[in-house]
Protein backbone atom coordinates (compact mmCIF):
# COMPACT_ATOMS: atom_id res chain seq x y z
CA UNK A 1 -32.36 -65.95 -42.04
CA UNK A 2 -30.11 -65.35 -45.12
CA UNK A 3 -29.41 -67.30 -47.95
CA UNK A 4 -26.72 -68.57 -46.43
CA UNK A 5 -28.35 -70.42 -43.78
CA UNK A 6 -25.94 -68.41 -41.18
CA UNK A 7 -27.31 -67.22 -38.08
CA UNK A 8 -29.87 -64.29 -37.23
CA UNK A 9 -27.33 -62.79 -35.38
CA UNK A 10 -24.64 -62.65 -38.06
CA UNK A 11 -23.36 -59.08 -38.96
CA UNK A 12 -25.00 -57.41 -41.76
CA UNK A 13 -22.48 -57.61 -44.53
CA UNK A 14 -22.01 -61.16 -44.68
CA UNK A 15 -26.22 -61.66 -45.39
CA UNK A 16 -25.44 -59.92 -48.81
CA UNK A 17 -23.18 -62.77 -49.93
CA UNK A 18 -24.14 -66.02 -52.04
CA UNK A 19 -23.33 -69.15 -50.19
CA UNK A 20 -20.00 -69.56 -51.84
CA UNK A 21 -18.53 -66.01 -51.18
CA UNK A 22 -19.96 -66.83 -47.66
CA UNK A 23 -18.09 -70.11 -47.30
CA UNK A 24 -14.95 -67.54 -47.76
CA UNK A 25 -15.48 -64.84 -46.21
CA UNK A 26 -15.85 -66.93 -42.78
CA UNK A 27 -12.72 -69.58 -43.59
CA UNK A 28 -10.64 -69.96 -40.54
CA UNK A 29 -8.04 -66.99 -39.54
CA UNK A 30 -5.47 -67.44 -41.42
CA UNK A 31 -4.01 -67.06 -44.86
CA UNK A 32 -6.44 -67.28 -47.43
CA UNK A 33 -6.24 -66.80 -50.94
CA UNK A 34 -9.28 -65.61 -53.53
CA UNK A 35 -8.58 -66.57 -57.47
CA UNK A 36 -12.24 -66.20 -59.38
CA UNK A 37 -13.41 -64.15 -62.98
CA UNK A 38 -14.12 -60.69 -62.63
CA UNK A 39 -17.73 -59.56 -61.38
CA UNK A 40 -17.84 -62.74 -59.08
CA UNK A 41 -17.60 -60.84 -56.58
CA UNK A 42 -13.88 -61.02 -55.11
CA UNK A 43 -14.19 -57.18 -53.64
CA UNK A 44 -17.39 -58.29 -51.83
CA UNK A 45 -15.46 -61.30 -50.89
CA UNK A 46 -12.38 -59.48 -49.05
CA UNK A 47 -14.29 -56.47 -47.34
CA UNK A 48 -16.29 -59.44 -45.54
CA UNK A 49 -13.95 -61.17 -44.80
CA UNK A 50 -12.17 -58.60 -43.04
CA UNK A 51 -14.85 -57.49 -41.62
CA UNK A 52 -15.59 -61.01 -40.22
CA UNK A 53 -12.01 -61.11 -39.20
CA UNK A 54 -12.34 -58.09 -37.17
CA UNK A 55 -16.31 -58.39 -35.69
CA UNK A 56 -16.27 -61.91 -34.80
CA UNK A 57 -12.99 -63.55 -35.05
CA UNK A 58 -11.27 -60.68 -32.87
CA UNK A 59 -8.49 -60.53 -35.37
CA UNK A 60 -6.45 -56.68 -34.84
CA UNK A 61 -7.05 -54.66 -37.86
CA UNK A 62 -3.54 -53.90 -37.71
CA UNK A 63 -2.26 -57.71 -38.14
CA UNK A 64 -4.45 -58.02 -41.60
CA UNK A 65 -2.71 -57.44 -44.53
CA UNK A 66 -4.40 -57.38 -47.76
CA UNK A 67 -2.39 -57.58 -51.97
């Protein structure tokens, strides 16, 4: 089990996260928007989530947009 307390079966790249990078990389789809000091972890943040998005939300890639 991670650190996170997620499930066994969760995808690889979201065990790496702390439990508050966790908590946002697996928000409900939707908009979501990522304000925090730099080396916290933001780029971590958004490749999960999309990643998330894609693996186990069945979001298209194509209907993501990332700025």
């Amino acid at each position: 089990m991670s650190t996170t307390g997620a499930a066994a079966n969760e995808p690889s790249f979201l065990t790496i996260l702390n439990p508050q990078q966790y908590t946002a990389a697996t928000a409900p789809a939707g908009p979501l928007m990522i304000l925090a000091g730099p080396g916290s972890g933001k780029t971590s943040v958004v490749t999960a989530r999309v990643g998330y998005l894609v693996a186990c939300a069945n979001v298209r890639p194509r209907s993501i947009a990332l700025v």
